[in-house]
Protein backbone atom coordinates (compact mmCIF):
# COMPACT_ATOMS: atom_id res chain seq x y z
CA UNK A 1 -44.92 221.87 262.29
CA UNK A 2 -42.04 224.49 261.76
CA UNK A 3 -38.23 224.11 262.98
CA UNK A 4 -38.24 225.40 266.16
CA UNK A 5 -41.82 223.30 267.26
CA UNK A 6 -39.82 219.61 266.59
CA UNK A 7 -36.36 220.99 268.20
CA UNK A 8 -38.56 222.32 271.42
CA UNK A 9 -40.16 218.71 271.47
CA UNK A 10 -36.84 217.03 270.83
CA UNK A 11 -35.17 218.85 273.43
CA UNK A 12 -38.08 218.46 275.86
CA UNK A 13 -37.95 214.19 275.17
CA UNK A 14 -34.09 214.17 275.53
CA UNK A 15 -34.98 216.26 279.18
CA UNK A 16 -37.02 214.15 280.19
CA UNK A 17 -34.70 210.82 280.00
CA UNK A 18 -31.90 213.06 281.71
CA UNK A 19 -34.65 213.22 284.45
CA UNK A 20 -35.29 210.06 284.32
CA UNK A 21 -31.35 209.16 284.56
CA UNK A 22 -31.01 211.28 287.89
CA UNK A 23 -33.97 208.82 289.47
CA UNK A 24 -32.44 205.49 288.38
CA UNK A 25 -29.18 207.10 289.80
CA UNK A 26 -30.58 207.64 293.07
CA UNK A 27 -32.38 204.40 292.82
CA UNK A 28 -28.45 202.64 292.56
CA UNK A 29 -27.37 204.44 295.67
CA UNK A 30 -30.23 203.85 297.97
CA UNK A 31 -29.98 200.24 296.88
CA UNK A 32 -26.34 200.50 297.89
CA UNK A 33 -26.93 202.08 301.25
CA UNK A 34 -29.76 199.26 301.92
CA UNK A 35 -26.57 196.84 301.13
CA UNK A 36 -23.95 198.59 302.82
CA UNK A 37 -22.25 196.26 305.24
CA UNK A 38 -22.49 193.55 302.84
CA UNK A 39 -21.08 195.02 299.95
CA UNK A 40 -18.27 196.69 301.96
CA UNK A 41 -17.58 193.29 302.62
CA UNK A 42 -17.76 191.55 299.76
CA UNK A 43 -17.64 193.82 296.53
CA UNK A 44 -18.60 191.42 294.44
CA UNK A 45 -22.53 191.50 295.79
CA UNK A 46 -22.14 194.42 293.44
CA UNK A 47 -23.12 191.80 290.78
CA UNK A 48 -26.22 190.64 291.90
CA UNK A 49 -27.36 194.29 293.23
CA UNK A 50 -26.45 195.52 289.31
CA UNK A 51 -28.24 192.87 288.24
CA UNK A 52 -31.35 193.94 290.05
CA UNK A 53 -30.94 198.03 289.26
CA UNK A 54 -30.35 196.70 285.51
CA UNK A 55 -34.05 194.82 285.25
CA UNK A 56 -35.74 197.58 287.26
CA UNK A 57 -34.22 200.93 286.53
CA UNK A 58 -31.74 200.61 283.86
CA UNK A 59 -33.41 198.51 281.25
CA UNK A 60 -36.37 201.16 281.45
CA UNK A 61 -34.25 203.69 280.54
CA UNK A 62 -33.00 202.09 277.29
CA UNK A 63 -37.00 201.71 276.64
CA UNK A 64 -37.84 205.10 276.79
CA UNK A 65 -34.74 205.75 274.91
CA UNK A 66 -35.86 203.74 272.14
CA UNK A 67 -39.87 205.41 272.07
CA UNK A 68 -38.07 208.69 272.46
CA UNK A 69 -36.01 208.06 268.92
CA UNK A 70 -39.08 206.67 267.75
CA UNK A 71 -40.79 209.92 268.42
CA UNK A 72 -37.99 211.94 266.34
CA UNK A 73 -39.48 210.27 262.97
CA UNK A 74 -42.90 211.06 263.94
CA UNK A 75 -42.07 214.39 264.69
CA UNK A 76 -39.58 214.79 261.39
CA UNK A 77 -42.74 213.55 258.95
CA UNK A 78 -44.98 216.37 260.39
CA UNK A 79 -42.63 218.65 259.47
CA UNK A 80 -41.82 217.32 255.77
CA UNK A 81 -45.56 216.97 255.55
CA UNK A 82 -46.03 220.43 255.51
CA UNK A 83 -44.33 220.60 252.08
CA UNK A 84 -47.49 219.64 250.49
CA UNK A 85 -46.06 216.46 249.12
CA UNK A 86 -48.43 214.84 252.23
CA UNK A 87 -48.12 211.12 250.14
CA UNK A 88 -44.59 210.94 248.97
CA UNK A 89 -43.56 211.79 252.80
CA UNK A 90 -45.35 208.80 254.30
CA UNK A 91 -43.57 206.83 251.42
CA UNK A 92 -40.07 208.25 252.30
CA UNK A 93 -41.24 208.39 256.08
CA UNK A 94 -41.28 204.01 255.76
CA UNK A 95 -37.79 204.12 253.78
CA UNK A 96 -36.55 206.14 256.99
CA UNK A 97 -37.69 204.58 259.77
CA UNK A 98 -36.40 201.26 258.19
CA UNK A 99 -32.94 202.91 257.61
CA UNK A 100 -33.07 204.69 261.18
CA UNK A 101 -33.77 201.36 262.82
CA UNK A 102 -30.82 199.41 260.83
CA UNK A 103 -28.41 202.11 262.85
CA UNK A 104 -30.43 201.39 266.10
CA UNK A 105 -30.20 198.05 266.26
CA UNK A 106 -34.12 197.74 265.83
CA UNK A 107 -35.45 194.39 263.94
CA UNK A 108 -38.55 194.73 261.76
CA UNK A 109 -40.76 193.47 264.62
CA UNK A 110 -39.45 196.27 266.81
CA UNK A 111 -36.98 193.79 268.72
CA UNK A 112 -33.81 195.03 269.63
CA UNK A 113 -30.96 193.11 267.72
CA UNK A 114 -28.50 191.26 269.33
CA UNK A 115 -24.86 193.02 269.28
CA UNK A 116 -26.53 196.12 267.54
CA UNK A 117 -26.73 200.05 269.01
CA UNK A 118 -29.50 199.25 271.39
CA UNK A 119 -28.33 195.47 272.68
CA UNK A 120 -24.59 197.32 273.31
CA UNK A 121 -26.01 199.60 275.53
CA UNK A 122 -28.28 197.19 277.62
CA UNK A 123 -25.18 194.68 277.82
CA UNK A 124 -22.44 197.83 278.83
CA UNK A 125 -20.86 197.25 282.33
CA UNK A 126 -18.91 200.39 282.50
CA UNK A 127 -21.03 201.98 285.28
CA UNK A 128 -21.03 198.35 287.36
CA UNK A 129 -17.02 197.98 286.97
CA UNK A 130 -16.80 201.45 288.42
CA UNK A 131 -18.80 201.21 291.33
CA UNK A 132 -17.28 197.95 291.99
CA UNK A 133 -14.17 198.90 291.70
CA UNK A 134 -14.31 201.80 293.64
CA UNK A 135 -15.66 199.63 296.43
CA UNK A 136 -12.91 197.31 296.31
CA UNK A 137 -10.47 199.89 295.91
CA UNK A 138 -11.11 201.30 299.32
CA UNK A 139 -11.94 197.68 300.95
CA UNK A 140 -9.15 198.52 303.45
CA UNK A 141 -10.21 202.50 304.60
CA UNK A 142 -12.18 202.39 307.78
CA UNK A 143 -14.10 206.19 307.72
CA UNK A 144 -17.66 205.20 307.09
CA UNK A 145 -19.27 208.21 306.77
CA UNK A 146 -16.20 209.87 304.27
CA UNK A 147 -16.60 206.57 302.39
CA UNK A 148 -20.71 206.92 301.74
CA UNK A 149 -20.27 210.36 300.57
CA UNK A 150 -17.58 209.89 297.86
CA UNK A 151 -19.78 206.90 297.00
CA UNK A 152 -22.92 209.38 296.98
CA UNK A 153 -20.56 211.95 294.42
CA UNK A 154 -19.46 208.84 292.03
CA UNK A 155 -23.07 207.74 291.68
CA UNK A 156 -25.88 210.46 291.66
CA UNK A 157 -22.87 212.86 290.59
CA UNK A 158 -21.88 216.33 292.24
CA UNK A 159 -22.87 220.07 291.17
CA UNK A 160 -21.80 220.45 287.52
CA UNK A 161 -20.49 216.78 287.54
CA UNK A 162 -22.94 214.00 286.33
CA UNK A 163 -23.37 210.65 288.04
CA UNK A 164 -21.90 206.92 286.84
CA UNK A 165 -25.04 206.10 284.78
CA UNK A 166 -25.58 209.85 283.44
CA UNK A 167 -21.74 210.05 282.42
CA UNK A 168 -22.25 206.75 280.44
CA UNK A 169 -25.51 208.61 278.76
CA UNK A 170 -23.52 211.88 277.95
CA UNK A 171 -21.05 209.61 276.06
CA UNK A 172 -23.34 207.24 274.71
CA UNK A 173 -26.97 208.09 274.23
CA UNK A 174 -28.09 212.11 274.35
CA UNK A 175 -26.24 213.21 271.03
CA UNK A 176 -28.13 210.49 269.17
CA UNK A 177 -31.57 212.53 269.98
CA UNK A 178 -29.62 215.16 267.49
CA UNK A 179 -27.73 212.76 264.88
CA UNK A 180 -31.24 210.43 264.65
CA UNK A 181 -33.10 213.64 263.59
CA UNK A 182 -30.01 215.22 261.63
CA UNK A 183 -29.84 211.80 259.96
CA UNK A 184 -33.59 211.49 259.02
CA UNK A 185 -33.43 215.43 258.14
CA UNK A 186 -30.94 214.41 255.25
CA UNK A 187 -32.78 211.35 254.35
CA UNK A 188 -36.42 213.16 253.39
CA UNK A 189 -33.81 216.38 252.24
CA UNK A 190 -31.94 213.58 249.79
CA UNK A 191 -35.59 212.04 248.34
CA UNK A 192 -37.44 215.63 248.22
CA UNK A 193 -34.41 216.80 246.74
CA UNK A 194 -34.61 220.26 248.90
CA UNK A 195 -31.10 222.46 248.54
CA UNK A 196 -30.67 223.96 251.17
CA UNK A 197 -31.23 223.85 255.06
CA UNK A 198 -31.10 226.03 258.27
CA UNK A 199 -28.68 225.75 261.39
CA UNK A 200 -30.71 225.74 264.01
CA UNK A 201 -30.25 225.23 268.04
CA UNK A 202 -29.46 228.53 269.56
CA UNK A 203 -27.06 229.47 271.35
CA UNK A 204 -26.20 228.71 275.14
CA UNK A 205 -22.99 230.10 277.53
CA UNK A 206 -21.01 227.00 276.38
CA UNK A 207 -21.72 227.17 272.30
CA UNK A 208 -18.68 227.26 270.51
CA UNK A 209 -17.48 229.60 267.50
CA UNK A 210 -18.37 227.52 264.75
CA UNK A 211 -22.12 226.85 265.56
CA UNK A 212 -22.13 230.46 266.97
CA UNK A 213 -20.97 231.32 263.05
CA UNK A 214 -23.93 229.08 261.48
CA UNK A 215 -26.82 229.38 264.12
CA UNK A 216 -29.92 230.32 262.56
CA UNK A 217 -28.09 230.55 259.06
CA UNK A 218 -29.52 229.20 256.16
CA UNK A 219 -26.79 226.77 253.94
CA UNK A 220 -26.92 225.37 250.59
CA UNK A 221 -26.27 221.39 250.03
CA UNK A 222 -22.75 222.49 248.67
CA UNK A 223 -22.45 224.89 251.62
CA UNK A 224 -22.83 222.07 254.36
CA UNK A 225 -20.61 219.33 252.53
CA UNK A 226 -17.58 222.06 252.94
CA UNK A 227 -17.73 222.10 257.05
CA UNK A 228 -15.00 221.35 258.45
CA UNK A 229 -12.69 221.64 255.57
CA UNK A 230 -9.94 224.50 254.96
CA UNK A 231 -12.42 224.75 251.54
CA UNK A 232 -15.32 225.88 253.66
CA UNK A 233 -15.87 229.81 253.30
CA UNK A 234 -17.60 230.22 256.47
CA UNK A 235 -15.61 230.71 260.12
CA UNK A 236 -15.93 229.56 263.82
CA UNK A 237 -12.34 227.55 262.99
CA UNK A 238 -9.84 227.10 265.86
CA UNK A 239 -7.59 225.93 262.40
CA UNK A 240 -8.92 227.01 259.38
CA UNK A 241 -5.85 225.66 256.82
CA UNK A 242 -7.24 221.80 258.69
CA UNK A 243 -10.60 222.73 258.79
CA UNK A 244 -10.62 222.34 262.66
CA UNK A 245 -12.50 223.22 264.84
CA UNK A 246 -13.59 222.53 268.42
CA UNK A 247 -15.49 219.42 268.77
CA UNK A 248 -15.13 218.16 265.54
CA UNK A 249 -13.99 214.53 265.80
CA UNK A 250 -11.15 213.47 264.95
CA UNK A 251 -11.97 210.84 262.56
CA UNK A 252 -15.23 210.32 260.44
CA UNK A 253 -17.04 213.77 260.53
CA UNK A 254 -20.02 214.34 258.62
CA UNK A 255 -21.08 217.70 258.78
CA UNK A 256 -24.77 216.45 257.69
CA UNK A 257 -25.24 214.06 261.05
CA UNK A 258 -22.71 215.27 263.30
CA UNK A 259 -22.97 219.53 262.71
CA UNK A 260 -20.80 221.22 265.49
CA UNK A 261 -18.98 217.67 266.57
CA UNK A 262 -19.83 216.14 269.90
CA UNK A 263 -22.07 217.58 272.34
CA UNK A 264 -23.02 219.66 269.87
CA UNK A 265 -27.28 220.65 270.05
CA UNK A 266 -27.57 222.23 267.16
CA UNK A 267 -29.58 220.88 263.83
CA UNK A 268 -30.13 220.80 260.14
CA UNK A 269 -33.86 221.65 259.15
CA UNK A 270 -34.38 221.10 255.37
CA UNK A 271 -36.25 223.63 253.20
CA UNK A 272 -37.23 223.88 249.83
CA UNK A 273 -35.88 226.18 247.11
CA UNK A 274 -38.44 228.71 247.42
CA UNK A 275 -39.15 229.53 251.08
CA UNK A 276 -35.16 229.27 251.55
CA UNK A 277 -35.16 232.49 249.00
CA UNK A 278 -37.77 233.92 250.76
CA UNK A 279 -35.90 233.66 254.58
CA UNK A 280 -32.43 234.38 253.24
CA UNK A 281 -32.16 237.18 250.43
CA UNK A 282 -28.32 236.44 249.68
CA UNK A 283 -30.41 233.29 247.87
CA UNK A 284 -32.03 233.43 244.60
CA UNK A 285 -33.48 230.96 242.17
CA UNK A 286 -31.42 230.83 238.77
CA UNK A 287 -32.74 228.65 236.20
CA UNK A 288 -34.62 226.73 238.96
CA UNK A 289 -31.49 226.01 240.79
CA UNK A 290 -30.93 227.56 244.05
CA UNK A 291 -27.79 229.90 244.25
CA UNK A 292 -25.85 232.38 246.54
CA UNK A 293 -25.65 235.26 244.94
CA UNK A 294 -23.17 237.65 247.54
């Protein structure tokens, strides 16, 4: 399995929980047109009606979230595999997944951990609180039909704008599809000992000057611990003498899990010395070390 074959499937698994978000949205709103009268009149039904999108709808979604992530190591060991090093990858592969599962939240049974990654999500009430309190914020207006439409836009979400439970997501969930494989990318990378690594992701209307600067660019180790730092000799900064640039967070950034900040789609795909020499000729092995030479 090459690069762009586990991105493709990454992307396609992330795609299809974003589909799956859009149902469970409309799956909120019908049950709140069903309700209507009642929870015009008493906002606080919204409870028990949560309660009953949470066990069917929501909860499902955090599933296939979990599978989905799940799917990222199985995909990442097919590609290390293809290093010829077919045994030491299922030893590092265990070592991951045990790691990767720590930062989920994920016991050794497979159980979600209280208060961990997973178990925050499930027990978040952002999306309730703002349905309810939009509901009891217009208790008082009196123009039904105005009144299910706006409720229509906060929920399932209008044009270019997402709805309550995909805004969560967008905050929340879909840039851990890219950190959980960046993250087990460095992990094999660190125990393989491979130097170098390609930025890879493409390029969309939206991508912004520093991944448009890196995409499809091959990096040494070095290379990639100098992003976003005025040290860093490549561009794409907004302000180089800070090393900022946009969507870099403002606290905390690791260029190895996080690449072009938040949002960003973009990953790090590990390669060894030689084939990294062989795809970039501004890379040559000196005394078995892998170095840019111009």
């Amino acid at each position: 399995m090459d690069d762009n074959e586990r991105i493709k499937k990454i992307e396609e698994i992330q795609l299809a929980l974003e589909a799956s978000v859009k149902k469970a949205e409309d799956q909120l709103f019908d049950l709140l047109m069903l309700n209507w009268s009642e929870v015009r009149n008493n906002p606080s039904t919204i409870r028990r009606l949560w309660a009953k999108f949470a066990r069917e709808h929501y909860l499902p979604l955090i599933t296939q979230f979990k599978t989905d992530i799940e799917t990222v190591l199985v995909l990442n060991e097919e590609y290390f595999a293809a290093t010829g090093t077919t045994e030491k990858v299922k030893s590092i592969a265990k070592t991951v997944s045990t790691y990767v599962d720590d930062r989920m939240g994920i016991d050794a049974t497979g159980k979600i951990i209280k208060e961990g990654y997973l178990d925050t999500l499930i027990q978040d009430q952002t999306a309730k609180r703002k349905v309810q309190q939009y509901f009891y914020k217009t208790r008082s207006l009196k123009n039904e039909t105005s009144l299910k439409l706006e409720v229509k836009e906060l929920v399932k979400g209008v044009e270019n704008k997402g709805g309550v439970v995909d805004r969560f997501f967008k905050d929340n969930v879909y840039d851990t599809y890219q950190e959980a494989d960046r993250l087990t990318q460095n992990q094999y990378a660190q125990e393989l000992e491979l130097p170098a690594a390609l930025y890879v992701g493409g390029l969309i209307e939206g991508s912004r000057a520093f991944c448009k600067e890196r995409n499809r660019k091959i990096f040494l180790r070095e290379e990639i611990a100098l992003f976003g730092t005025p040290e860093d000799t490549f561009g794409g900064y907004s302000d180089k003498s800070k090393g900022k640039f946009d969507g870099k967070p403002k606290d905390g950034y690791d260029p190895f899990t996080q690449c072009g900040g938040h949002g960003c789609r973009h990953h790090l795909s590990w390669l060894t010395a030689e084939f990294a020499a062989v795809r970039d000729k501004t890379l040559q092995i000196v005394d078995g070390k892998l170095v840019r030479i111009s």
